[in-house]
C-alpha atoms as a PDB file:
ATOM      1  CA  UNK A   1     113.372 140.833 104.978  1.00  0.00           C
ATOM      2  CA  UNK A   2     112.571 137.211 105.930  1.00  0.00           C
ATOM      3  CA  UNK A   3     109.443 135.802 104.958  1.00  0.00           C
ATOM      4  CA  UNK A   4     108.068 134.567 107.631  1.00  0.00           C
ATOM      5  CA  UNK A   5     106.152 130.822 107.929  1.00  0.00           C
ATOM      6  CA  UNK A   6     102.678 131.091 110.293  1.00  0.00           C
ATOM      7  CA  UNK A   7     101.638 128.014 108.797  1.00  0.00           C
ATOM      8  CA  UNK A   8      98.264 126.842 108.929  1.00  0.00           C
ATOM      9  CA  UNK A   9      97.092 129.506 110.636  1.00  0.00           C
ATOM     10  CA  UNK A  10      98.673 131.620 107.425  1.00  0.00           C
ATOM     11  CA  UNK A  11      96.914 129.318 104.945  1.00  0.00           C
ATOM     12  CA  UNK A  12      93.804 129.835 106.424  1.00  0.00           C
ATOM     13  CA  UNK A  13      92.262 133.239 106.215  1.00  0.00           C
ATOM     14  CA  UNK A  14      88.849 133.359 107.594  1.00  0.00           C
ATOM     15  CA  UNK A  15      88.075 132.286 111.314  1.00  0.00           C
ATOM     16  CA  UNK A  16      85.703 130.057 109.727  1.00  0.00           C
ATOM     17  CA  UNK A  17      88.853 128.609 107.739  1.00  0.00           C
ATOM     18  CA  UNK A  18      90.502 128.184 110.782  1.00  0.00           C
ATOM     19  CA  UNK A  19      87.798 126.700 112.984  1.00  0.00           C
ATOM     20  CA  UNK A  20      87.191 124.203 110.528  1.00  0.00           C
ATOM     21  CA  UNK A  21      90.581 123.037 110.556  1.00  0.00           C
ATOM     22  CA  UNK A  22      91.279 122.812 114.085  1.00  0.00           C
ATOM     23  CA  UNK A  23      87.609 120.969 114.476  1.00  0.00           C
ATOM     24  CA  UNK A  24      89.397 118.584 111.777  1.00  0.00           C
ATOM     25  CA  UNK A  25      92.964 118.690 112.804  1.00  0.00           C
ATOM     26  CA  UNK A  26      93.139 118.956 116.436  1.00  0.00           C
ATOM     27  CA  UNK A  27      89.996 118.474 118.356  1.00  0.00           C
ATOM     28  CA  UNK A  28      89.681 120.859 121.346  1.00  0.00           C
ATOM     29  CA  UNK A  29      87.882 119.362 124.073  1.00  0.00           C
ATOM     30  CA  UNK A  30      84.249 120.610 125.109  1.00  0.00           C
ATOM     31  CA  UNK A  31      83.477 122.611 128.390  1.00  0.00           C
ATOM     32  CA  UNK A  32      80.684 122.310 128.869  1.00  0.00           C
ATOM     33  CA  UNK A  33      78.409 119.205 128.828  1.00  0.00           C
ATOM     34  CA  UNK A  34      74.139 119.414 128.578  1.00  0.00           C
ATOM     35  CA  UNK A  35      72.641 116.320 130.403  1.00  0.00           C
ATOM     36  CA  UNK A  36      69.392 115.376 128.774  1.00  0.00           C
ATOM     37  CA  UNK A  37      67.093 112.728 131.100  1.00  0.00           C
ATOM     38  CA  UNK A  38      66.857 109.553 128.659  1.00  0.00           C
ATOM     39  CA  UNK A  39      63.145 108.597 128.223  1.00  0.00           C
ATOM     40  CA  UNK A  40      63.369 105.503 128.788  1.00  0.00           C
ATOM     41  CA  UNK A  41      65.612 105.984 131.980  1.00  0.00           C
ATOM     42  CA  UNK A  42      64.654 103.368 134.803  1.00  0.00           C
ATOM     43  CA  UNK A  43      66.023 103.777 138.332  1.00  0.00           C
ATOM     44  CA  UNK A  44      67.293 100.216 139.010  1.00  0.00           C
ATOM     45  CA  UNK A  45      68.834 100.559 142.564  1.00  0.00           C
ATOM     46  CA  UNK A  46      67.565 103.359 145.027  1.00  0.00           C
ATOM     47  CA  UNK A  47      70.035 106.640 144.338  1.00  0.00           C
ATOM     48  CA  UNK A  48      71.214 105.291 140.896  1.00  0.00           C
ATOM     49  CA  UNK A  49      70.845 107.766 138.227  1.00  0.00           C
ATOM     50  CA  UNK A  50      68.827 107.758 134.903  1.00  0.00           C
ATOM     51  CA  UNK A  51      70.451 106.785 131.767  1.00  0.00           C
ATOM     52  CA  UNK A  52      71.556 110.298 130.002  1.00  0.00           C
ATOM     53  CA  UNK A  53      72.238 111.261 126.596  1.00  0.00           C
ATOM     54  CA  UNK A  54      74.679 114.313 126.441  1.00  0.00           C
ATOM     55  CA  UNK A  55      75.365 116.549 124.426  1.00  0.00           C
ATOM     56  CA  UNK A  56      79.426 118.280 124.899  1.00  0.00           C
ATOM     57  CA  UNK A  57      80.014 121.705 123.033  1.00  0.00           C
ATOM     58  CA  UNK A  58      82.028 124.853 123.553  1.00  0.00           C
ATOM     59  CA  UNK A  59      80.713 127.655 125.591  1.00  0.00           C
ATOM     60  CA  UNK A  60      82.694 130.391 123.388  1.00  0.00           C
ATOM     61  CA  UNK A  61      80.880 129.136 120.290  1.00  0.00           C
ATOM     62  CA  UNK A  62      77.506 129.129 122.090  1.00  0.00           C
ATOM     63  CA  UNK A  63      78.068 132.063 123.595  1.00  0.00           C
ATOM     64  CA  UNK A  64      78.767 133.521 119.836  1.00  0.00           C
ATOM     65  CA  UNK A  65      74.765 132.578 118.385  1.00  0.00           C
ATOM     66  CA  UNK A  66      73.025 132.995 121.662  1.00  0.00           C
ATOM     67  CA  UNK A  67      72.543 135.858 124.144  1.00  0.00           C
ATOM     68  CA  UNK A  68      71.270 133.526 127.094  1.00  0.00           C
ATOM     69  CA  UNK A  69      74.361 131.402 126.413  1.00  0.00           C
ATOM     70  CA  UNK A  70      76.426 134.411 126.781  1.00  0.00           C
ATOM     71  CA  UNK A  71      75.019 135.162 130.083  1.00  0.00           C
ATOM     72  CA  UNK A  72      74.738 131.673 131.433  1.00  0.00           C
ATOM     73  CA  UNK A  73      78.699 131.717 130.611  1.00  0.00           C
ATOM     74  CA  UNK A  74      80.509 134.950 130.834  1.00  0.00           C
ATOM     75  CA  UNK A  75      77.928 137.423 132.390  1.00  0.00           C
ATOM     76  CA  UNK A  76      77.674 138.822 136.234  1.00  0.00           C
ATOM     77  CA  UNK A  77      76.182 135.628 137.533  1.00  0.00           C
ATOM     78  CA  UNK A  78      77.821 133.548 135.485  1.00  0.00           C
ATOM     79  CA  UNK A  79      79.286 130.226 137.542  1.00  0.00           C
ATOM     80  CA  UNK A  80      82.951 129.534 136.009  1.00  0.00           C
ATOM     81  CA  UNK A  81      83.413 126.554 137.375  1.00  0.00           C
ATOM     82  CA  UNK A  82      79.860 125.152 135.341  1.00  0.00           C
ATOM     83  CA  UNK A  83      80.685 122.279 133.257  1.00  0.00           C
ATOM     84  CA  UNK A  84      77.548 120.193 133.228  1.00  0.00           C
ATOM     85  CA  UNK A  85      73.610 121.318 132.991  1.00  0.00           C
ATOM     86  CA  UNK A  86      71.329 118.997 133.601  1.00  0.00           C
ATOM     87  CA  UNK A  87      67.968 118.764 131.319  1.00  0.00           C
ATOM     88  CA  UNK A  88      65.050 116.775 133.025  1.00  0.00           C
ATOM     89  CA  UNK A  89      62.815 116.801 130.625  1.00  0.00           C
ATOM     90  CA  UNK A  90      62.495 117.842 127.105  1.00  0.00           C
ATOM     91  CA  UNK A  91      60.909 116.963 124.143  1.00  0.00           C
END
């Protein structure tokens, strides 16, 4: 029987082995993106909006640590087409 090569996938073992490859290897692009209101946002022009620091991350990994994540994402009410959430304020 032929041994068969699954290559890194084979060399890694754990899920954590292979996240932390394909984090270093091959980024995967975020899906979702939080929108946090910059402090010291100014509104130049009427309608223009605030300077925003963002944070991007993966819903499946949030989802994975956090029950309200999991609902936000994947649960009755859950909006698949949600890709940004704004945060107003915060501190």
């Amino acid at each position: 029987m032929k041994k068969v090569d699954w290559g890194w996938q084979g060399k890694a073992k754990t899920l954590q082995e292979r996240g932390d490859y394909l984090l270093k290897n091959y980024p995967i692009p975020a899906d979702i993106t939080f929108e946090f209101a910059d402090d010291d946002a100014r509104v130049v022009d009427e309608g223009a909006v605030p300077v925003k620091k963002t944070i991007a991350a993966h819903k499946f990994i949030l989802a994975l640590g956090s029950e309200v994540f999991h609902a936000m994402f994947y649960g009755p009410a859950a909006d698949a087409a949600l890709a940004r959430v704004p945060i107003p304020k915060y501190s």
